[in-house]
PDB file of N, CA and C in Angstrom:
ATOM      1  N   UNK A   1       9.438   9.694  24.391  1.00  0.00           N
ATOM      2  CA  UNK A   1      10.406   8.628  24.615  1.00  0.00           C
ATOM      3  C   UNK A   1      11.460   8.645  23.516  1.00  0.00           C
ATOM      4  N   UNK A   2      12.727   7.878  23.839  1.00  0.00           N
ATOM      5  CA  UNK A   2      13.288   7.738  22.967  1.00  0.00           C
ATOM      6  C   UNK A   2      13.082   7.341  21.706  1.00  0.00           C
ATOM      7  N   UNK A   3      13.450   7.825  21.059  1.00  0.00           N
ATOM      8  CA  UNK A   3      13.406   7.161  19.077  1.00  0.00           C
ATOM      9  C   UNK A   3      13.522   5.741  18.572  1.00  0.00           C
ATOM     10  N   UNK A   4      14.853   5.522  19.733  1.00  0.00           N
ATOM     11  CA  UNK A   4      15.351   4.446  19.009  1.00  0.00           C
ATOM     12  C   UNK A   4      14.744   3.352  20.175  1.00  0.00           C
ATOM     13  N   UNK A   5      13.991   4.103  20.686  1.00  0.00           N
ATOM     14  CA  UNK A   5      13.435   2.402  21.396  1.00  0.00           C
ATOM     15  C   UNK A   5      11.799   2.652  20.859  1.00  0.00           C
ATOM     16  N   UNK A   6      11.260   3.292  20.136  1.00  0.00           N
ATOM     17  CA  UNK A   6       9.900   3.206  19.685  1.00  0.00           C
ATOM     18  C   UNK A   6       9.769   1.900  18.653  1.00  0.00           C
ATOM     19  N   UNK A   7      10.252   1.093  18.506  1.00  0.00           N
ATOM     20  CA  UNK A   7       9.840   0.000  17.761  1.00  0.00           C
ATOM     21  C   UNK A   7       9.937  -1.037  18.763  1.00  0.00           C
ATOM     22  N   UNK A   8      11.043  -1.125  19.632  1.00  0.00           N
ATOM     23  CA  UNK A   8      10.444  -1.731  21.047  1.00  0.00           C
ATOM     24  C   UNK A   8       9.389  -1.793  21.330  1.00  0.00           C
ATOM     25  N   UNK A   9       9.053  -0.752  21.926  1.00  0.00           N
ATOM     26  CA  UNK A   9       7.533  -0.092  22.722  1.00  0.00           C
ATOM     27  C   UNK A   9       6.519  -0.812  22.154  1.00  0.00           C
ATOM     28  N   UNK A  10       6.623  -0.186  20.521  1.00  0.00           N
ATOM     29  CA  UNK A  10       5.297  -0.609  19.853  1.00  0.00           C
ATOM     30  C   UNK A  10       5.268  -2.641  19.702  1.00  0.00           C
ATOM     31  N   UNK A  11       6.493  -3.026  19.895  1.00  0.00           N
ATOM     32  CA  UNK A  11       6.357  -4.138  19.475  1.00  0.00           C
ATOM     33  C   UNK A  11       5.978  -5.092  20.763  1.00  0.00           C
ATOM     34  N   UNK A  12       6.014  -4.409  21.771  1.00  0.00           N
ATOM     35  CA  UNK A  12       5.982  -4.936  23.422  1.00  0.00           C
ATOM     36  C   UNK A  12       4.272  -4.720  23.455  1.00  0.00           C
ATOM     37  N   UNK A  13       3.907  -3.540  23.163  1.00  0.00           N
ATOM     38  CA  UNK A  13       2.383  -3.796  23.039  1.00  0.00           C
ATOM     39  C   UNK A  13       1.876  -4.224  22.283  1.00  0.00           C
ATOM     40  N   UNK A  14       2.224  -4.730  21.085  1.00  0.00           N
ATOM     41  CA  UNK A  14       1.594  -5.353  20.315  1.00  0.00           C
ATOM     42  C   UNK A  14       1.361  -6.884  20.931  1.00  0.00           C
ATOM     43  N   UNK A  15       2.540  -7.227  21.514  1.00  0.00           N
ATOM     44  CA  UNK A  15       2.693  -8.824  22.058  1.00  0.00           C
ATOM     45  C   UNK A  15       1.450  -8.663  23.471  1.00  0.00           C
ATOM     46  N   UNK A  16       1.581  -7.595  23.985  1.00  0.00           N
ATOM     47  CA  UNK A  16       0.575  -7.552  24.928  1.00  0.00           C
ATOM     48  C   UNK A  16      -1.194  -7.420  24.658  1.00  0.00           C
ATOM     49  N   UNK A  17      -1.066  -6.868  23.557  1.00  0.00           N
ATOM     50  CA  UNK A  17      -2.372  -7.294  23.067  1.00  0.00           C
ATOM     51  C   UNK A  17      -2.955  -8.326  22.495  1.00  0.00           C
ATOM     52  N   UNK A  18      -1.910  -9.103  21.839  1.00  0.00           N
ATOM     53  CA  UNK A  18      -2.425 -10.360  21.338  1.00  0.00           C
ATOM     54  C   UNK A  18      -2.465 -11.453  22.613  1.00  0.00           C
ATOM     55  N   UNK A  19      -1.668 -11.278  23.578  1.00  0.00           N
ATOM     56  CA  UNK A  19      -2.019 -12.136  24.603  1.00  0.00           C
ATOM     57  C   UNK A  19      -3.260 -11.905  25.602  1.00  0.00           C
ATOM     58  N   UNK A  20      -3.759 -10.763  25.220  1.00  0.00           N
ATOM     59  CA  UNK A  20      -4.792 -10.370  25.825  1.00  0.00           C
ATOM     60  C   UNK A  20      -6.336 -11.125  24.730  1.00  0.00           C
ATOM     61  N   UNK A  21      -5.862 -10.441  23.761  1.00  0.00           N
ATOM     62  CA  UNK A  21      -6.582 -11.948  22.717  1.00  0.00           C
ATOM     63  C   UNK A  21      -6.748 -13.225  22.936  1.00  0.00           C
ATOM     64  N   UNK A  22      -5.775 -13.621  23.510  1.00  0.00           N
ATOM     65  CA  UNK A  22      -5.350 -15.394  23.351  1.00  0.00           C
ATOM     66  C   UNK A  22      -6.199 -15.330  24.842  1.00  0.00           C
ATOM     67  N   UNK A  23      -6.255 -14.454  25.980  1.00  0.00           N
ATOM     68  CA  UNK A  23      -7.060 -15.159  26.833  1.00  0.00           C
ATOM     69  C   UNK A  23      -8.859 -14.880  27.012  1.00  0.00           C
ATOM     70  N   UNK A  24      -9.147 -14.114  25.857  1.00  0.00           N
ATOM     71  CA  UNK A  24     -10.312 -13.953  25.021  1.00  0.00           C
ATOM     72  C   UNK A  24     -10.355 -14.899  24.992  1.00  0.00           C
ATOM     73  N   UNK A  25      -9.744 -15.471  23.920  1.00  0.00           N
ATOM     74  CA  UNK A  25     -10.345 -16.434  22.782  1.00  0.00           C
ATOM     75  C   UNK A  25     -10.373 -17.946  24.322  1.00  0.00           C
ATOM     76  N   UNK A  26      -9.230 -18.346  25.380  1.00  0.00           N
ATOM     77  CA  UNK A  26      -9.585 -19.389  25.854  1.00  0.00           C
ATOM     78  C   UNK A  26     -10.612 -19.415  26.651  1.00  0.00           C
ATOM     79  N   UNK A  27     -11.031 -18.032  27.222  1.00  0.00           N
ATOM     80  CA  UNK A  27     -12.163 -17.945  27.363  1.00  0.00           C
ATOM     81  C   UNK A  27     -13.666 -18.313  27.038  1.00  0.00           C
ATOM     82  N   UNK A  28     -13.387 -17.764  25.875  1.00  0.00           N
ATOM     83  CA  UNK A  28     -14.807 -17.944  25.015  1.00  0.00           C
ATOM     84  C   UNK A  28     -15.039 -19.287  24.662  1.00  0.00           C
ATOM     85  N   UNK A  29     -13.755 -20.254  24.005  1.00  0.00           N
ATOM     86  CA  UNK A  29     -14.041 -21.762  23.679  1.00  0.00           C
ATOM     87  C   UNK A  29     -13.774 -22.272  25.529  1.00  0.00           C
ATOM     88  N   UNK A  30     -14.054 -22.189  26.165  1.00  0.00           N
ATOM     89  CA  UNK A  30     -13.971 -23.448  27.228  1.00  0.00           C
ATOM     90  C   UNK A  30     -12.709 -23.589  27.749  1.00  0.00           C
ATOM     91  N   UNK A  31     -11.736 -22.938  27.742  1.00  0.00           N
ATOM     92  CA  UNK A  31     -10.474 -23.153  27.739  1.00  0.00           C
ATOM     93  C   UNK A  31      -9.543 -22.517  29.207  1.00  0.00           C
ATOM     94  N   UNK A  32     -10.778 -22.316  30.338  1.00  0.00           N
ATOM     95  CA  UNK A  32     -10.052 -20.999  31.139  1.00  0.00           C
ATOM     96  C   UNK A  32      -9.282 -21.885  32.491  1.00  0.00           C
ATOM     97  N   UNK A  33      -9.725 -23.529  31.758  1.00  0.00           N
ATOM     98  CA  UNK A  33      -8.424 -23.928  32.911  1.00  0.00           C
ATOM     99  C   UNK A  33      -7.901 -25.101  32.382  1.00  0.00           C
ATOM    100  N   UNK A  34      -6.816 -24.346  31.727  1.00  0.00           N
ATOM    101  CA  UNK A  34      -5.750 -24.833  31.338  1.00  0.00           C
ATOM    102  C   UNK A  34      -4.049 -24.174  30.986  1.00  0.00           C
ATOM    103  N   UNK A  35      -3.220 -25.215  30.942  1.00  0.00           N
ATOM    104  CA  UNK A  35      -1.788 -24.207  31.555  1.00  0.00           C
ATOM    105  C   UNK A  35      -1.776 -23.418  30.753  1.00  0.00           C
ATOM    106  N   UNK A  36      -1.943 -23.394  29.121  1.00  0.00           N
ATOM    107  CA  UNK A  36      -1.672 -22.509  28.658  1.00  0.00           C
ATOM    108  C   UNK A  36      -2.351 -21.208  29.190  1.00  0.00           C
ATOM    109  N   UNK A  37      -3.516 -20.864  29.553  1.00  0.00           N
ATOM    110  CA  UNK A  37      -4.356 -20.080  29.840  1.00  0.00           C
ATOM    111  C   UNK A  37      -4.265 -19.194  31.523  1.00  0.00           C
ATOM    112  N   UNK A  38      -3.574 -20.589  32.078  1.00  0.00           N
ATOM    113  CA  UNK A  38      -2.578 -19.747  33.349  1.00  0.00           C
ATOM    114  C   UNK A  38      -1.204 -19.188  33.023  1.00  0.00           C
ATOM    115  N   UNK A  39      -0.596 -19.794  31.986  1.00  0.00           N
ATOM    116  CA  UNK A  39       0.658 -18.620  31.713  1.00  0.00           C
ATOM    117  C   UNK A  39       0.344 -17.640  31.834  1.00  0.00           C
ATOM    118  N   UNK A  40      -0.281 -17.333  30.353  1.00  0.00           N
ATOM    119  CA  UNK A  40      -0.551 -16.433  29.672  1.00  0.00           C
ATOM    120  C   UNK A  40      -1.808 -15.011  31.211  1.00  0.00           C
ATOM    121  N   UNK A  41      -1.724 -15.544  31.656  1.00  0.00           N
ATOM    122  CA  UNK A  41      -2.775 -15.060  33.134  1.00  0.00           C
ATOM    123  C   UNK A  41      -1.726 -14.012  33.235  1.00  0.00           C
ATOM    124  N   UNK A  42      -0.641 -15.132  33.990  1.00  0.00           N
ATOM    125  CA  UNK A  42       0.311 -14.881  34.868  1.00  0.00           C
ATOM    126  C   UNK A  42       1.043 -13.845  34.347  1.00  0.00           C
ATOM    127  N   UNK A  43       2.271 -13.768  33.103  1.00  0.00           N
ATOM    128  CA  UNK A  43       2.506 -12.594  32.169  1.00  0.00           C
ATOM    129  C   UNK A  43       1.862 -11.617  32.323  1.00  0.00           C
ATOM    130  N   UNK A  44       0.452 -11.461  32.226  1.00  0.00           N
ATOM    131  CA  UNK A  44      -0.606 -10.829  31.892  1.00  0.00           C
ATOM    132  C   UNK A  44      -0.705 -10.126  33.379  1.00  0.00           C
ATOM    133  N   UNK A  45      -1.204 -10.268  34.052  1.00  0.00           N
ATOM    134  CA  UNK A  45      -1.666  -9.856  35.377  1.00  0.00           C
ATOM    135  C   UNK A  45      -0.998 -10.038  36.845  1.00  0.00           C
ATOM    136  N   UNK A  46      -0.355 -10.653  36.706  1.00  0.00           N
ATOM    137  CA  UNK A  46       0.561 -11.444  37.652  1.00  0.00           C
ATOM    138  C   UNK A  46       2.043 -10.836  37.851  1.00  0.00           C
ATOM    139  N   UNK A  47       2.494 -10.418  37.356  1.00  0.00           N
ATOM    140  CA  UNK A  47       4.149  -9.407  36.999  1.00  0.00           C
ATOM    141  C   UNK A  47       4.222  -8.549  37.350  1.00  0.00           C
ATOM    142  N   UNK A  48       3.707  -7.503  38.430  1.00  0.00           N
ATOM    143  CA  UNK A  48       3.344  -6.568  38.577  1.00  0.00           C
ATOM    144  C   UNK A  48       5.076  -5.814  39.031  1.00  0.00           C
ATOM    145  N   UNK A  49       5.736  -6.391  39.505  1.00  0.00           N
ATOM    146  CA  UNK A  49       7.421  -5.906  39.673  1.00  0.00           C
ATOM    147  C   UNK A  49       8.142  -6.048  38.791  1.00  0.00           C
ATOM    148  N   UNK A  50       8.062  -7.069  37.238  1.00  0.00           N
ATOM    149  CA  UNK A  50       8.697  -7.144  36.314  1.00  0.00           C
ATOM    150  C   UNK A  50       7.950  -5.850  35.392  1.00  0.00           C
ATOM    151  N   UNK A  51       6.680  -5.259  35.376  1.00  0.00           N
ATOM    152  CA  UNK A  51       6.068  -4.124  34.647  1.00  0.00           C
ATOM    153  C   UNK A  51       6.824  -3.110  35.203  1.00  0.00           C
ATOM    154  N   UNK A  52       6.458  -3.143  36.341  1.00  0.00           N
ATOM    155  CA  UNK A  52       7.185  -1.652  37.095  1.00  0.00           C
ATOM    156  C   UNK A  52       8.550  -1.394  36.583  1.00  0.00           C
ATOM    157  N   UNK A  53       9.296  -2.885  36.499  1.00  0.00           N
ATOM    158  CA  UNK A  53      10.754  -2.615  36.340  1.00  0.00           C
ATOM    159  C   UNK A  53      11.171  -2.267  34.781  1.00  0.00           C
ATOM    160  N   UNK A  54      10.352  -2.647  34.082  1.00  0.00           N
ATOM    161  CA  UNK A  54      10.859  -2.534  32.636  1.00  0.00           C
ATOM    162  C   UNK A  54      10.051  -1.130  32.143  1.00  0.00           C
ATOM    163  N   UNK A  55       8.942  -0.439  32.916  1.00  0.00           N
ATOM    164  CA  UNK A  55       8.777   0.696  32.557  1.00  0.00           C
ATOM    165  C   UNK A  55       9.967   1.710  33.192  1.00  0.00           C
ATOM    166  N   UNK A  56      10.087   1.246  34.477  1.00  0.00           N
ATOM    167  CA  UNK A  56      11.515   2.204  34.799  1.00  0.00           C
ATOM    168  C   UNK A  56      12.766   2.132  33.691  1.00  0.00           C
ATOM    169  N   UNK A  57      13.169   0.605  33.592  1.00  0.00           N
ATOM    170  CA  UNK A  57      13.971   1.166  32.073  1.00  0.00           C
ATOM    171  C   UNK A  57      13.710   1.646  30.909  1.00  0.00           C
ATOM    172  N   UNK A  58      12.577   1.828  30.706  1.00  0.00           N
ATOM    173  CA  UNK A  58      12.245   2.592  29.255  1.00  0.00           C
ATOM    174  C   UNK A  58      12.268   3.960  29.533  1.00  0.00           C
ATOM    175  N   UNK A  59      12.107   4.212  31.013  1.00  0.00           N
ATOM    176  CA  UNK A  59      11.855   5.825  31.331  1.00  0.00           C
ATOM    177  C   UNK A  59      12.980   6.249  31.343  1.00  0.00           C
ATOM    178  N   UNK A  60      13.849   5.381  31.950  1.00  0.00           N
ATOM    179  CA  UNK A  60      15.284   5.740  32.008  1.00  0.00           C
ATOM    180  C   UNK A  60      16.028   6.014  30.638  1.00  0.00           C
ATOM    181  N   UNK A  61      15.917   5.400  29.729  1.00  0.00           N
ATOM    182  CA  UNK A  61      16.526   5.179  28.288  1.00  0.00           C
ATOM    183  C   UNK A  61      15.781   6.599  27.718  1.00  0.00           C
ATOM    184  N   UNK A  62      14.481   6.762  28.050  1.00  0.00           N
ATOM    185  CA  UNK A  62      14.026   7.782  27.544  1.00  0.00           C
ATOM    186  C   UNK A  62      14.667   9.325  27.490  1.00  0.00           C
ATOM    187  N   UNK A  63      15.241   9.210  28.641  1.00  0.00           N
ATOM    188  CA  UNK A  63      15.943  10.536  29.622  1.00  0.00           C
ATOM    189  C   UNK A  63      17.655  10.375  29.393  1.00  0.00           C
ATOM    190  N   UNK A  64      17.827   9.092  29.097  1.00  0.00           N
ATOM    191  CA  UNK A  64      19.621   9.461  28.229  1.00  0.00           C
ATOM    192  C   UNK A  64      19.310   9.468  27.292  1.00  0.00           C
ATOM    193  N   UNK A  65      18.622   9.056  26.590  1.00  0.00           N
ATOM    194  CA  UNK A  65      18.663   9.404  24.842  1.00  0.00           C
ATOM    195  C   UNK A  65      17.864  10.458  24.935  1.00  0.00           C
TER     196      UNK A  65
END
């Protein structure tokens, strides 16, 4: 991939892992119904045309730069 979007990348999965954390953790305390815990779902699992679309632009950026 491009260079200059690798701190992107890394910083997009980083946010994706900690939200994958955060629905650990509402998990584990009692927490699996509540809004915060359906956002964070939804982002998470639920986006499936906003993933597709923002990996197509990274692929794309990848291939002009």
């Amino acid at each position: 991939r491009n260079k200059n979007m690798q701190n992107t990348i890394k910083l997009l999965q980083k946010q994706h892992d900690v939200l994958v954390d955060v629905i650990r953790y509402l998990d584990s305390h009692g927490h699996s119904d509540t809004p915060v815990r359906e956002a964070v779902d939804k982002i998470l699992n639920h986006s499936d045309k906003l993933h597709k679309g923002s990996e197509m632009e990274l692929t794309k950026i990848s291939y002009v730069g």
